[in-house]
Every structure is written in C-alpha cells, then in structure tokens.
Protein backbone atom coordinates (compact mmCIF):
# COMPACT_ATOMS: atom_id res chain seq x y z
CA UNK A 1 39.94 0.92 -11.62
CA UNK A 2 39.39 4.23 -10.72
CA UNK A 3 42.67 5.89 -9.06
CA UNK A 4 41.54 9.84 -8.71
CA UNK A 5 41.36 11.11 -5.21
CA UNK A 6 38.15 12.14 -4.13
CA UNK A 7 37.91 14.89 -1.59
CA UNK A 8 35.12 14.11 1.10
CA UNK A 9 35.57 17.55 2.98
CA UNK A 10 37.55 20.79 2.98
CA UNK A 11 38.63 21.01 6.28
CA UNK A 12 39.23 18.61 9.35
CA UNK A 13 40.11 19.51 13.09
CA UNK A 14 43.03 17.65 14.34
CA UNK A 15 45.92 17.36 16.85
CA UNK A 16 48.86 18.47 14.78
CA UNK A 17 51.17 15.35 15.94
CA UNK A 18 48.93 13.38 13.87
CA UNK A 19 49.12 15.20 10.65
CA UNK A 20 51.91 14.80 7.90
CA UNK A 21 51.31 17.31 4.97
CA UNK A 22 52.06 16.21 1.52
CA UNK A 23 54.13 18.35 -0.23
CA UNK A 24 53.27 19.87 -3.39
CA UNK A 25 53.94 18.01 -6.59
CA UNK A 26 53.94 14.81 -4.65
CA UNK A 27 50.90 12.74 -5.99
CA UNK A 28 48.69 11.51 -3.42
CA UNK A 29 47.22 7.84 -4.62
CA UNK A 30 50.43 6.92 -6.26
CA UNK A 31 53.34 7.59 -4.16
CA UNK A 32 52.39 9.13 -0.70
CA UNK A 33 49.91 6.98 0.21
CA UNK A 34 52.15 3.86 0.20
CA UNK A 35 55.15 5.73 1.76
CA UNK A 36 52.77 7.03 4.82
CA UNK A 37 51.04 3.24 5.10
CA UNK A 38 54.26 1.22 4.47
CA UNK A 39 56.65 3.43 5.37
CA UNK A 40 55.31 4.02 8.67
CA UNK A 41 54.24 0.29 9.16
CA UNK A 42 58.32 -0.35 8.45
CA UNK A 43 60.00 2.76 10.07
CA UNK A 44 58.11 2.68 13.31
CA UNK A 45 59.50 -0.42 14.93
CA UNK A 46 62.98 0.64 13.70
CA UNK A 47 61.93 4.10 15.49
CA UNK A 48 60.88 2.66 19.01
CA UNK A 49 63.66 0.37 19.44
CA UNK A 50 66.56 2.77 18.57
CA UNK A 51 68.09 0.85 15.62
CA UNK A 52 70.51 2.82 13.65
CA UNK A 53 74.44 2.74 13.09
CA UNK A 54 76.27 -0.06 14.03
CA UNK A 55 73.31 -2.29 14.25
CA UNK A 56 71.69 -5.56 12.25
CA UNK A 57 68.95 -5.60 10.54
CA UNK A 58 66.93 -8.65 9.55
CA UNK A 59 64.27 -8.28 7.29
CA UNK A 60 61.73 -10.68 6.47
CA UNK A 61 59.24 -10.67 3.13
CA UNK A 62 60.21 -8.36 0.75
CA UNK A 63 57.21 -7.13 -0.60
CA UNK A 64 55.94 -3.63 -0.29
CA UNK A 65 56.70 -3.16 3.24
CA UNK A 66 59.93 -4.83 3.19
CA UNK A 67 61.19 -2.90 0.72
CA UNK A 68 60.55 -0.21 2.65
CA UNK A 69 61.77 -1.59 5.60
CA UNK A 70 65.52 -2.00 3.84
CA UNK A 71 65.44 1.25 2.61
CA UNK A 72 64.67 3.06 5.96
CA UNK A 73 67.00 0.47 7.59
CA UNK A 74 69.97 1.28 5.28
CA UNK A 75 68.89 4.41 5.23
CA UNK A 76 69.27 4.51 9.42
CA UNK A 77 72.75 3.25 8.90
CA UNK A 78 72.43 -0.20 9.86
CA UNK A 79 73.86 -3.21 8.23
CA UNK A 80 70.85 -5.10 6.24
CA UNK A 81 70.05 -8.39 5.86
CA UNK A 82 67.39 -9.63 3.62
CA UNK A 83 64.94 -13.23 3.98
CA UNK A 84 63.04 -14.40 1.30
CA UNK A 85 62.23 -18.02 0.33
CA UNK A 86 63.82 -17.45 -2.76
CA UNK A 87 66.96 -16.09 -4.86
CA UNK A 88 64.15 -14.20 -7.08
CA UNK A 89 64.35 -10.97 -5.50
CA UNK A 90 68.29 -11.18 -4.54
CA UNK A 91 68.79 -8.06 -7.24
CA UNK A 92 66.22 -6.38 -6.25
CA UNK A 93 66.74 -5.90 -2.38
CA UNK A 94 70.63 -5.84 -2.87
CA UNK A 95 69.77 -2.54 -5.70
CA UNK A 96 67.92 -1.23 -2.58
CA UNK A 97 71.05 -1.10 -0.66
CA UNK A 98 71.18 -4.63 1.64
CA UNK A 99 74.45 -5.90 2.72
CA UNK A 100 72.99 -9.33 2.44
CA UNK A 101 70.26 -11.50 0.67
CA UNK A 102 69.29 -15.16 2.12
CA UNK A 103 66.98 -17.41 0.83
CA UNK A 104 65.09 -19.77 3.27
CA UNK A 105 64.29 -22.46 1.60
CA UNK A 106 67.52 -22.27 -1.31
CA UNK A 107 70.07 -21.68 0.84
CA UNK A 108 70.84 -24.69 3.37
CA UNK A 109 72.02 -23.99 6.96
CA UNK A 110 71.30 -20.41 6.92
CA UNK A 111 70.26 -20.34 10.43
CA UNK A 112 73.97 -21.51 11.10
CA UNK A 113 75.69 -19.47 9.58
CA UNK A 114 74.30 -16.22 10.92
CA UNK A 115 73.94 -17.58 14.22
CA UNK A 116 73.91 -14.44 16.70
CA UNK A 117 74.69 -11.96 14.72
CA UNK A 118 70.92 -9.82 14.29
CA UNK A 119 69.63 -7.19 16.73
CA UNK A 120 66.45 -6.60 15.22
CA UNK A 121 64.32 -9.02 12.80
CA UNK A 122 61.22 -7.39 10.90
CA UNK A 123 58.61 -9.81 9.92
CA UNK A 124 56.82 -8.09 6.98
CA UNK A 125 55.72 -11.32 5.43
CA UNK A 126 52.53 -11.79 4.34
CA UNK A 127 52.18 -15.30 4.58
CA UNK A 128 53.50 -16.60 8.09
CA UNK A 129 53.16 -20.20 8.18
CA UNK A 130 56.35 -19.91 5.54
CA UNK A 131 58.25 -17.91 8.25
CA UNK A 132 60.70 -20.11 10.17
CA UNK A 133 60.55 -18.51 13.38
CA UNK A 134 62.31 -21.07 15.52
CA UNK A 135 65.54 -20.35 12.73
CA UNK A 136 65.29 -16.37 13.20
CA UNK A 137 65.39 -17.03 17.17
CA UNK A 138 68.67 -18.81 16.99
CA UNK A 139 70.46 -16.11 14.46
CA UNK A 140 68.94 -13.34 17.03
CA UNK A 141 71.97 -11.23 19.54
CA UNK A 142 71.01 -11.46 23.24
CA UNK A 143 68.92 -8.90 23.80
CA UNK A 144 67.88 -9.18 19.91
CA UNK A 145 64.18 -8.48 19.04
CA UNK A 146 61.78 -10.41 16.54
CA UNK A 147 59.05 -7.94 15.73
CA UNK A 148 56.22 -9.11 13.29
CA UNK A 149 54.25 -5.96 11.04
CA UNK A 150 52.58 -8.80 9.30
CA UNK A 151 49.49 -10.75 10.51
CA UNK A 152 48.90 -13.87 10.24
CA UNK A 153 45.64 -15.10 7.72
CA UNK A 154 42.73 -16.88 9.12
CA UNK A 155 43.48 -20.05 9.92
CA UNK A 156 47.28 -19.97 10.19
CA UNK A 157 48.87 -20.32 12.95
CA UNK A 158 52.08 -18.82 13.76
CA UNK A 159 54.14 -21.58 16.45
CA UNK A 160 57.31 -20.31 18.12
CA UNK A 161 58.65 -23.98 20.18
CA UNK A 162 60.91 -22.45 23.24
CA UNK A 163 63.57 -24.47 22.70
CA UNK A 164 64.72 -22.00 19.80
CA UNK A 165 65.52 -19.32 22.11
C-alpha cells in the first residue's frame, strides 16, 4: 500500500477557523492525520459539553478513537472510565491514564456497581449491537449525557427501551 502524500494543489482559499497547520517535522499520513480525524471525532463532544475537572468520563470501544477519547479526557482532568467487552485491553487503556477499566460481558453486575456515578458516556464503538445501552443509562448522573461518535452498520439496529432511564 502506498502511504506517500500526494499534493493535488499548491494553494487553497479558506476561512481560517477551519484550518489547523501541521507543524514541521510532524508527518502527515502517519500521525496527524489520525490525531485531526480521531482526535477531533473524540475531543469535540468533550469540548461542547464542558467536561473537564471534577467530572466522569465513560468511554466506550477502545479502538482508535477511544483511545483518543481517554487521553483527551484524562488529559481534560476528568476521572476516566473505560468499557470494553473484554479484560484484553485493561493494560492498555489503564497505560493511557484511565482510573478504571470494565469489561461488559467479564465483569458481572457492572451496571450496579457504577450506578450514577458518569456525567458523560462516549460511544466510540464500532460495532453497536454489542453496546448495552439500557446498562450505560442506569450508571448515567442526572443530567448525565450518552453521546454516540460511532454509527451503527447496515442492518443493526441500535434499541434504547425507556424503562432504563
């Protein structure tokens, strides 16, 4: 696979808001490119809805966005928690700097346990037929927020029953 960037033109006209330059020395196709697609995918919501010190962070998937989204999180100053289906990425996210790892389907009465206790969840799963929604609603702080980066893939369907909240 070809990885060079290829320049297309030498100039563009555009609103200055909506330009981030890359510094020099900082490759383009390896490491800014993923940092200005996930990292704004991740950082915006945490952006917009003022989370920072003092406040808890779910997030959900840890896969290129979510590892993202613990870093900026952390990062923020908030206290992290971490959702995957399984203990395979527990070192990995708790190296990044999360307070806490859970595993959905490993670790029985999760949803319990953290009962109201997260102002934000990030859903940055890729797959979100495995996401237990109805459990994030009940671990969710009045006024808490469940916002999905992810889409769902064709066919899935992604079922919240109102009895959860």
């Amino acid at each position: 696979m070809d990885t060079t960037l290829k320049v297309v033109a030498d100039y563009i006209r555009v609103n200055e808001h909506l330009v981030i330059p890359i510094p020099d020395g900082l490759p383009p196709s390896h490491v800014a490119a993923p940092l200005l697609c996930a990292g704004i995918t991740a950082y915006s919501p945490l952006l917009r809805n003022c989370y920072g010190p003092g406040k808890k962070i779910g997030v959900v998937g840890i896969g290129t966005i979510g590892h993202i989204g613990v870093l900026l999180s952390k990062a923020m100053g908030a206290e992290v928690y971490t959702f995957s289906r399984y203990n395979t990425k527990k070192e990995d996210v708790l190296g990044l700097g999360a307070d806490y790892f859970i595993a959905t389907i490993e670790d029985e009465h999760w949803e319990s346990k953290f009962a109201d206790t997260l102002d934000l969840v990030l859903v940055c799963s890729s797959s979100l037929t495995d996401v237990p929604i109805d459990k994030f609603a009940t671990i969710m702080t009045v006024d808490g927020k469940i916002i999905s980066v992810a889409v769902p893939g064709r066919g899935e369907k992604l079922e919240l029953n109102p009895f959860g909240l």
